[in-house]
PDB file of N, CA and C in Angstrom:
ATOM      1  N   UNK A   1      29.289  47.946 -44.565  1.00  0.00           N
ATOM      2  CA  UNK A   1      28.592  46.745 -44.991  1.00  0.00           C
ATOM      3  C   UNK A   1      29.375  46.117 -46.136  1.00  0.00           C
ATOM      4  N   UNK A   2      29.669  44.760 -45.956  1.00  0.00           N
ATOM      5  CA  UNK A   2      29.763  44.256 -47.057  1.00  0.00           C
ATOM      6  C   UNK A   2      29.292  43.651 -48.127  1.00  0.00           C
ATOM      7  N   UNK A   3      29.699  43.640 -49.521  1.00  0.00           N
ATOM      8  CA  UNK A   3      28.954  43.512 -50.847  1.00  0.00           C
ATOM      9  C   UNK A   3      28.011  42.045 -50.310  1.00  0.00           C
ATOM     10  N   UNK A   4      28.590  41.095 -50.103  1.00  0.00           N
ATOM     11  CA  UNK A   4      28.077  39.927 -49.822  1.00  0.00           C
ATOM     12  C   UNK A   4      26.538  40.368 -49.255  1.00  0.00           C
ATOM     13  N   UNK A   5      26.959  40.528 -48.329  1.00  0.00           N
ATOM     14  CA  UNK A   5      25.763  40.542 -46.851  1.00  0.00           C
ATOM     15  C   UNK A   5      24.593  41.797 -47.502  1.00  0.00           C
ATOM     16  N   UNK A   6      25.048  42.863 -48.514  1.00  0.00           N
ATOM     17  CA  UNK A   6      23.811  43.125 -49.163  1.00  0.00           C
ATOM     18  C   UNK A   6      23.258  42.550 -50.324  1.00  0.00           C
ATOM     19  N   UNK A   7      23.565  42.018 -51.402  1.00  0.00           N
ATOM     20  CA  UNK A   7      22.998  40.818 -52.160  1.00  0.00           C
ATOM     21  C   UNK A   7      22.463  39.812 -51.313  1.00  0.00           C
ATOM     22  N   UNK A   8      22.618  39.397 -50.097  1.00  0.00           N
ATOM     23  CA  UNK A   8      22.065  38.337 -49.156  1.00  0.00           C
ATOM     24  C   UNK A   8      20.788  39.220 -49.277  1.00  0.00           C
ATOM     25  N   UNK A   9      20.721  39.960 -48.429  1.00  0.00           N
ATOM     26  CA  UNK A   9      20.080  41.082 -48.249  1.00  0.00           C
ATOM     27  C   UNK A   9      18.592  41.430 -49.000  1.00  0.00           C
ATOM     28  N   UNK A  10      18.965  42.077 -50.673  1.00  0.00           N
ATOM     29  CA  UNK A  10      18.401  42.272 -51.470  1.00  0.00           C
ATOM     30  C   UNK A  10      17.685  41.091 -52.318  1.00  0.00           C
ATOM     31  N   UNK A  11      18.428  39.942 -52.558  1.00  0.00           N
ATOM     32  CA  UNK A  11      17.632  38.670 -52.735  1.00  0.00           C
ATOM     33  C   UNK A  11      16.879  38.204 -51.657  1.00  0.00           C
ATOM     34  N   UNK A  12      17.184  38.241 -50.562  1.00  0.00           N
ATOM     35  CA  UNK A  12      16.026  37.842 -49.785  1.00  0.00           C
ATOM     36  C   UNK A  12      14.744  38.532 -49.061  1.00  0.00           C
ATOM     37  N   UNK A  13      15.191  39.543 -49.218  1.00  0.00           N
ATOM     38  CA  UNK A  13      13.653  40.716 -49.419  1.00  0.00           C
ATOM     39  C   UNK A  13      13.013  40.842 -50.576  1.00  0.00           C
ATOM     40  N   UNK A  14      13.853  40.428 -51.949  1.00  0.00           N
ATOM     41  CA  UNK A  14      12.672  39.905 -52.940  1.00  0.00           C
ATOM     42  C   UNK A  14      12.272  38.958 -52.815  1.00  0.00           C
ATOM     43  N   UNK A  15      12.856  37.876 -52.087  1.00  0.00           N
ATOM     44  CA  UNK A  15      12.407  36.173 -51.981  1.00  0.00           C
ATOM     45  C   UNK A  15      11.070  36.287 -50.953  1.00  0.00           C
ATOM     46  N   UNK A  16      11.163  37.113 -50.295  1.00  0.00           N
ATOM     47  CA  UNK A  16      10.243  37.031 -49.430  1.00  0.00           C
ATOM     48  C   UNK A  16       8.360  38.031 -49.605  1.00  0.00           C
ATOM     49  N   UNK A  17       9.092  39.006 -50.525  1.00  0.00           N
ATOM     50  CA  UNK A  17       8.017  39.654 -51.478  1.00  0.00           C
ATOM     51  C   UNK A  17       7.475  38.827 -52.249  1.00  0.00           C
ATOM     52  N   UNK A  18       8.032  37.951 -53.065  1.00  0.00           N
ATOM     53  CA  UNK A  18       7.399  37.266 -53.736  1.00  0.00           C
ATOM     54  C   UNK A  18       6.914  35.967 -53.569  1.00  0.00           C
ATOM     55  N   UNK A  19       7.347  35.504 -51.957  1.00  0.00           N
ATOM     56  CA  UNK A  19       6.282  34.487 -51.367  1.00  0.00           C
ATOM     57  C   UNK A  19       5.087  35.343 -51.098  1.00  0.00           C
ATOM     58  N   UNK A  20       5.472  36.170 -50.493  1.00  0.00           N
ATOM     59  CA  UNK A  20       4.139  36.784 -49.727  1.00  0.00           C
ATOM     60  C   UNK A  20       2.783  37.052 -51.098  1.00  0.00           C
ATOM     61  N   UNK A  21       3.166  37.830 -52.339  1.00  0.00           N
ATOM     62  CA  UNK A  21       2.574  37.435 -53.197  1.00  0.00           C
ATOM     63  C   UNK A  21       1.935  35.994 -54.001  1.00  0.00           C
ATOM     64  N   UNK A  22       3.169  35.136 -53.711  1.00  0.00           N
ATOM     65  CA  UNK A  22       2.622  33.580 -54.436  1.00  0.00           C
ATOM     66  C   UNK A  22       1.476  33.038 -52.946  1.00  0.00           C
ATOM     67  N   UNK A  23       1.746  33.537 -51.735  1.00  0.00           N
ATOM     68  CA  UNK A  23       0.837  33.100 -50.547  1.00  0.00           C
ATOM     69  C   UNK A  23      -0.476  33.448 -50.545  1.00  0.00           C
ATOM     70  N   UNK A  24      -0.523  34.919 -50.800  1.00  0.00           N
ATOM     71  CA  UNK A  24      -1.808  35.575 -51.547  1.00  0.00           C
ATOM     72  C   UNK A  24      -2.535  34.758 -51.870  1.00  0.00           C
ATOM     73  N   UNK A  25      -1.623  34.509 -53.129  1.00  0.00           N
ATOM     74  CA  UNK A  25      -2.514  34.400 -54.660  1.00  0.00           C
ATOM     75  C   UNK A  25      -3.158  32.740 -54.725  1.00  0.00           C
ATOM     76  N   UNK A  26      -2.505  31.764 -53.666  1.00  0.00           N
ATOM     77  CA  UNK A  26      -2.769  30.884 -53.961  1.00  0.00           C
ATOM     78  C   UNK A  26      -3.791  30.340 -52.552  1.00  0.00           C
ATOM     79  N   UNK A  27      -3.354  31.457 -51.746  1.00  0.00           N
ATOM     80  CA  UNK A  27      -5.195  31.393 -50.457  1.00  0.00           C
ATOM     81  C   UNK A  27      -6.356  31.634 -51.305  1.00  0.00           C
ATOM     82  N   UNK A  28      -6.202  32.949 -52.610  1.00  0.00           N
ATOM     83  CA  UNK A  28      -7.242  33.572 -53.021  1.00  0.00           C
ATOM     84  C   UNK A  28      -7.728  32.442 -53.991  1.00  0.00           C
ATOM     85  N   UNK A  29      -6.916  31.636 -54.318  1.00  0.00           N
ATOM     86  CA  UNK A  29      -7.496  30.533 -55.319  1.00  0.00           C
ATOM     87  C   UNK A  29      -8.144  29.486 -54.384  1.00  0.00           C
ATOM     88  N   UNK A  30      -7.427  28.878 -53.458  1.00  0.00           N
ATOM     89  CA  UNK A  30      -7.764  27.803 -52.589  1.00  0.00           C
ATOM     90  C   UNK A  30      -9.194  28.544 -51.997  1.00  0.00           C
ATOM     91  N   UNK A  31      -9.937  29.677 -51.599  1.00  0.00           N
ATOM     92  CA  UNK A  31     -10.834  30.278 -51.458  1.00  0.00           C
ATOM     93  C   UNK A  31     -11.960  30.245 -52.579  1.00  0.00           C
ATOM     94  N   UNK A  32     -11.157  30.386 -53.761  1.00  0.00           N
ATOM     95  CA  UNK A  32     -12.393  30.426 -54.996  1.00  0.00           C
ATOM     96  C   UNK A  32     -12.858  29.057 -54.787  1.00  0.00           C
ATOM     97  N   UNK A  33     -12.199  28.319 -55.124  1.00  0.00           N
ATOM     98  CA  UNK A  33     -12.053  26.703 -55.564  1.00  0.00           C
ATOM     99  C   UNK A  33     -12.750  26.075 -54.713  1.00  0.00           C
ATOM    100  N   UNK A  34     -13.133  26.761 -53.630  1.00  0.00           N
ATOM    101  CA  UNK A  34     -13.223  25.876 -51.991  1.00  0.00           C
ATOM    102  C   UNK A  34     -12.655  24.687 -51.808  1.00  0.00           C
ATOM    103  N   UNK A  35     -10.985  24.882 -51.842  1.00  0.00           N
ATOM    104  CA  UNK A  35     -10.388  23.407 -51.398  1.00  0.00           C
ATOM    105  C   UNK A  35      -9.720  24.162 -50.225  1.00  0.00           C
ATOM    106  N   UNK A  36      -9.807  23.730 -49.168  1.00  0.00           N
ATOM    107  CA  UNK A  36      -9.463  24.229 -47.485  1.00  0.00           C
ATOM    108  C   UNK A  36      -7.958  23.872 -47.585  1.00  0.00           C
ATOM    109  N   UNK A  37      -7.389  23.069 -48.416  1.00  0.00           N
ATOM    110  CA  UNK A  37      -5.666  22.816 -47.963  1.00  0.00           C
ATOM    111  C   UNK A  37      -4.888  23.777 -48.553  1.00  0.00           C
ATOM    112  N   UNK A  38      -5.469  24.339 -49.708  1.00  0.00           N
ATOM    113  CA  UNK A  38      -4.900  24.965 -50.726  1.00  0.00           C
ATOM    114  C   UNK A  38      -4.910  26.560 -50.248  1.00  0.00           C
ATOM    115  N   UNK A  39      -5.994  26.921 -49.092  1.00  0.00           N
ATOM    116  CA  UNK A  39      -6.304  27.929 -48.928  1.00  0.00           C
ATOM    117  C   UNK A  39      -4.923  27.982 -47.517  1.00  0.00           C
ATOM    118  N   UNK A  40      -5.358  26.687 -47.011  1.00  0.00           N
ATOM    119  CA  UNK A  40      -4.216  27.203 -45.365  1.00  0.00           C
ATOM    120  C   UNK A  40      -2.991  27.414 -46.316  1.00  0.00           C
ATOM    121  N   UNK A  41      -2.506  26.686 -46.995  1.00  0.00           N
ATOM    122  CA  UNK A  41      -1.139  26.416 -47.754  1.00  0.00           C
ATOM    123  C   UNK A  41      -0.914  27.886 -47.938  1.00  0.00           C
ATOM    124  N   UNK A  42      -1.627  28.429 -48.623  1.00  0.00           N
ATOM    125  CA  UNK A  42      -1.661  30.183 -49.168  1.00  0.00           C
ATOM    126  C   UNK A  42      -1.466  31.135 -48.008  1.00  0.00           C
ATOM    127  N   UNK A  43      -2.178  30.829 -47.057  1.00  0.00           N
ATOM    128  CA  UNK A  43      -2.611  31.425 -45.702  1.00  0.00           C
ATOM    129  C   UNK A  43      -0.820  31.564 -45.354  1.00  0.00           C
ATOM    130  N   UNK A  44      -0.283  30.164 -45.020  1.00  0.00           N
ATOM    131  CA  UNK A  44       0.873  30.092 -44.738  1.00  0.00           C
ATOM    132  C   UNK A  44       2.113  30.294 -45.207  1.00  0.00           C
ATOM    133  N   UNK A  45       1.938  30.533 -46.680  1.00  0.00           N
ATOM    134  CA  UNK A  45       2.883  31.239 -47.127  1.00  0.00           C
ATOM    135  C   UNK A  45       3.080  32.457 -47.025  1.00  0.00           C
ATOM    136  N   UNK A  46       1.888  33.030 -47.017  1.00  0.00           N
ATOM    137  CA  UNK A  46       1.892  34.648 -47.043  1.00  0.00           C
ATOM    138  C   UNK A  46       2.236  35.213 -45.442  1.00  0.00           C
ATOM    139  N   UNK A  47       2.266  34.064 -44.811  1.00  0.00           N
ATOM    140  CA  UNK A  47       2.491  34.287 -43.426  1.00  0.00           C
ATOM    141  C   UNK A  47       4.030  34.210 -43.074  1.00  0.00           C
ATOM    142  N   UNK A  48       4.708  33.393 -43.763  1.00  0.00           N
ATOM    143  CA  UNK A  48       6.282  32.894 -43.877  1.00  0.00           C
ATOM    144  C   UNK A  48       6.737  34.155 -45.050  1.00  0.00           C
ATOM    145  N   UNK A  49       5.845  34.589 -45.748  1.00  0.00           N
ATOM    146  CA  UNK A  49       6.864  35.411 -46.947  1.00  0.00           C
ATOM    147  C   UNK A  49       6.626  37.221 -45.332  1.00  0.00           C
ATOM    148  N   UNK A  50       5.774  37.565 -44.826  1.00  0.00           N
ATOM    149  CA  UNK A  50       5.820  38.611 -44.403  1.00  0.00           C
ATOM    150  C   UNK A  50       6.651  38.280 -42.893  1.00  0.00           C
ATOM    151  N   UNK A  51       6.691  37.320 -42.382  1.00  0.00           N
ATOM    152  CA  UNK A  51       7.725  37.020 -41.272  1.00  0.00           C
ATOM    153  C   UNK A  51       9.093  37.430 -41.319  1.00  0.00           C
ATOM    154  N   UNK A  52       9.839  36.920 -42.745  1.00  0.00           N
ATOM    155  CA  UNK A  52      10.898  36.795 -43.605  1.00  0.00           C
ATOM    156  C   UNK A  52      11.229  38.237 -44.304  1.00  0.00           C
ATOM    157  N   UNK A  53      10.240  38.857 -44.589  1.00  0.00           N
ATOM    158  CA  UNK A  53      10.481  40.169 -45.043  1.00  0.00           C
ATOM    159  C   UNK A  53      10.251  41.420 -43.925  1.00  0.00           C
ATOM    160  N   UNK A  54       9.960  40.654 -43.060  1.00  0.00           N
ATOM    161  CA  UNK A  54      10.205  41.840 -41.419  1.00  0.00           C
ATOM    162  C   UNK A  54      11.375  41.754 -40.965  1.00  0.00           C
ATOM    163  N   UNK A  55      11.874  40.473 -40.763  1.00  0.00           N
ATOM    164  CA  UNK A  55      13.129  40.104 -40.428  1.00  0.00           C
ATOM    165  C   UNK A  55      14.346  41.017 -41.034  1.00  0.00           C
ATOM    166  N   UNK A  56      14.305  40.956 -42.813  1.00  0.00           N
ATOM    167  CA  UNK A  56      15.227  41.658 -43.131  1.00  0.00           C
ATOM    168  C   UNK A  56      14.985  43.213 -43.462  1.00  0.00           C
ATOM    169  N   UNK A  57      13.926  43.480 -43.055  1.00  0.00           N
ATOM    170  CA  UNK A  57      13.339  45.046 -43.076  1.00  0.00           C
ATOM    171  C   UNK A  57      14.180  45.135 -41.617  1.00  0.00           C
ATOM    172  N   UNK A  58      13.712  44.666 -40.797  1.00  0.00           N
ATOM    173  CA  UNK A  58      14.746  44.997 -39.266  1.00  0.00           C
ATOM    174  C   UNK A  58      15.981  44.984 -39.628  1.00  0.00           C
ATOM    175  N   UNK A  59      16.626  43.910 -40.306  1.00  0.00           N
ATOM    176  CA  UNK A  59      18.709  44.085 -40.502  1.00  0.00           C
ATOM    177  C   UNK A  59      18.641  45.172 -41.103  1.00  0.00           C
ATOM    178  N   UNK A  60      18.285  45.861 -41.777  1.00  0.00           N
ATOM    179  CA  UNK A  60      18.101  46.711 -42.853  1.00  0.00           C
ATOM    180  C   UNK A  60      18.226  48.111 -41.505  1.00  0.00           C
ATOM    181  N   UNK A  61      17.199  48.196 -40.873  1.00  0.00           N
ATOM    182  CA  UNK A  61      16.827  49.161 -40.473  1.00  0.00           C
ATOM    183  C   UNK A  61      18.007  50.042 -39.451  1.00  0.00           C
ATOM    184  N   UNK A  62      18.704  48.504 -39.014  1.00  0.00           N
ATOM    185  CA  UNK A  62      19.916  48.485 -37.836  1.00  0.00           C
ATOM    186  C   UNK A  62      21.585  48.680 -38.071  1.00  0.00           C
ATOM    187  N   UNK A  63      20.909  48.110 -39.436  1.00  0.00           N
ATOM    188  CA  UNK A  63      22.593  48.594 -40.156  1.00  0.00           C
ATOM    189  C   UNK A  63      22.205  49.875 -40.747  1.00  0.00           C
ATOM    190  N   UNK A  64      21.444  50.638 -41.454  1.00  0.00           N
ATOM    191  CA  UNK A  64      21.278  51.913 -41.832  1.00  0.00           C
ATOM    192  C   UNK A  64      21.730  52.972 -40.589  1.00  0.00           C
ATOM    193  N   UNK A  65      21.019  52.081 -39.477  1.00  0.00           N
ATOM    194  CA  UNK A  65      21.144  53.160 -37.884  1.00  0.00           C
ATOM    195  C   UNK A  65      22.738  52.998 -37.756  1.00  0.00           C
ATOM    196  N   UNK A  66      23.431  52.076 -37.839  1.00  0.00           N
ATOM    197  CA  UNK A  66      24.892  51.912 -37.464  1.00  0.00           C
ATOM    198  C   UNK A  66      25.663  52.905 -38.470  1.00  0.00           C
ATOM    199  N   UNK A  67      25.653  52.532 -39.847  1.00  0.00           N
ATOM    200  CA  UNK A  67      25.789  53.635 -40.780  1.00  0.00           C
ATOM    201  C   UNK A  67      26.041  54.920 -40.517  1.00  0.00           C
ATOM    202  N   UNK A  68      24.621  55.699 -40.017  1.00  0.00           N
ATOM    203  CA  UNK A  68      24.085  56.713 -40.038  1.00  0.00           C
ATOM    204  C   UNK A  68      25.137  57.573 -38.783  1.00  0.00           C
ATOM    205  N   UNK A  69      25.103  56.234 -37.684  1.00  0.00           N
ATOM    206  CA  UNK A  69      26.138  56.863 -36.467  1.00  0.00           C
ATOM    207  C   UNK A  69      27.433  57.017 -36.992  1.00  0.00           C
ATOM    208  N   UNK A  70      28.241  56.179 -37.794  1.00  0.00           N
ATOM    209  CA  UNK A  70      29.334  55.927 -37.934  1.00  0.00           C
ATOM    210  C   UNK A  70      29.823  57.502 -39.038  1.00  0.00           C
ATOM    211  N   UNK A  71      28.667  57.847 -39.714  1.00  0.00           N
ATOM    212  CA  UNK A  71      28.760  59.006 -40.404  1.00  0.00           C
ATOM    213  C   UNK A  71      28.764  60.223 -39.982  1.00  0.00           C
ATOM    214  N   UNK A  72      27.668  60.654 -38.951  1.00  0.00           N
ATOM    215  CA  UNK A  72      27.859  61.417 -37.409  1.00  0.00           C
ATOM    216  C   UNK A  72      29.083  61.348 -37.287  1.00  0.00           C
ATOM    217  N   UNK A  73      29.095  60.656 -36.473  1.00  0.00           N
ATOM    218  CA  UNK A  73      30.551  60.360 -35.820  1.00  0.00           C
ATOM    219  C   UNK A  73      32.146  61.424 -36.849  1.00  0.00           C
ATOM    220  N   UNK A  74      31.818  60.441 -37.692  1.00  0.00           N
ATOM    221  CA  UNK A  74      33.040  60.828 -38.360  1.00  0.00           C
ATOM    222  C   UNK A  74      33.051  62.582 -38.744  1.00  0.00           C
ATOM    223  N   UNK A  75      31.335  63.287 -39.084  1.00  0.00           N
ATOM    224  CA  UNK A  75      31.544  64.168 -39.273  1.00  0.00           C
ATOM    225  C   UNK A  75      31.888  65.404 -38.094  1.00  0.00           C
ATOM    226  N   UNK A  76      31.559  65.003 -37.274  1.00  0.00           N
ATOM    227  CA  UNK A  76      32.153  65.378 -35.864  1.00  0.00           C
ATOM    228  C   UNK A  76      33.688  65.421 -35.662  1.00  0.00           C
ATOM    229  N   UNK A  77      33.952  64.832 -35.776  1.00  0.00           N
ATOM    230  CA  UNK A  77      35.599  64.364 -35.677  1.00  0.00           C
ATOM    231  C   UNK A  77      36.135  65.503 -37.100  1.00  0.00           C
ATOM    232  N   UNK A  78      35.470  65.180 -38.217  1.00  0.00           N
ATOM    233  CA  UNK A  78      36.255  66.341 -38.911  1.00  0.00           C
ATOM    234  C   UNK A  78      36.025  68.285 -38.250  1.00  0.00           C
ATOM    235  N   UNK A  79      34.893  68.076 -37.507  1.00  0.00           N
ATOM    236  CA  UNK A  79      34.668  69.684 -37.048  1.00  0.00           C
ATOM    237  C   UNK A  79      35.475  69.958 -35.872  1.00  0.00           C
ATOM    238  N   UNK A  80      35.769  69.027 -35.070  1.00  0.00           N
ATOM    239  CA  UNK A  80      36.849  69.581 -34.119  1.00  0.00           C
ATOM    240  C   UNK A  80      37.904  70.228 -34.599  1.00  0.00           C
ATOM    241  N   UNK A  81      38.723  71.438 -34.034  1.00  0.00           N
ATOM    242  CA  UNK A  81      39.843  72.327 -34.029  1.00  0.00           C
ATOM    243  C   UNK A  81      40.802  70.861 -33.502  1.00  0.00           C
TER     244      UNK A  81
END
């Protein structure tokens, strides 16, 4: 992996944690308040911040698996005679 593509990575799994929190927080207000736009608005963020943070939970998950083979692999190759 390169440095790049994990700072991509790591900023955007916080970017997306912390929609999903600001989406929360601002349904749970649009709910107190009873203003219905404020609540979908919230609704929909928290819906775009956990979309966004599955997404890179999956790259995450696929490059760890590629990793993981490529490390196999190699340790194999050192146990052969």
């Amino acid at each position: 992996m390169s440095k790049p593509e994990g700072i991509v990575e790591a900023v955007g799994a916080s970017v997306a944690n912390k929609g999903m929190l600001l989406g929360a927080s601002t349904g749970f207000v649009g709910w107190l308040s009873q203003v219905n736009w404020i609540g979908f608005i919230g609704v929909a963020l928290a819906a775009l911040g956990f979309l966004v943070n599955t997404w890179f939970q999956i790259r995450k998950d696929r490059r760890e698996s590629r990793e993981s083979e490529a490390r196999i692999a190699a340790l194999k190759e050192q146990c052969r005679p």
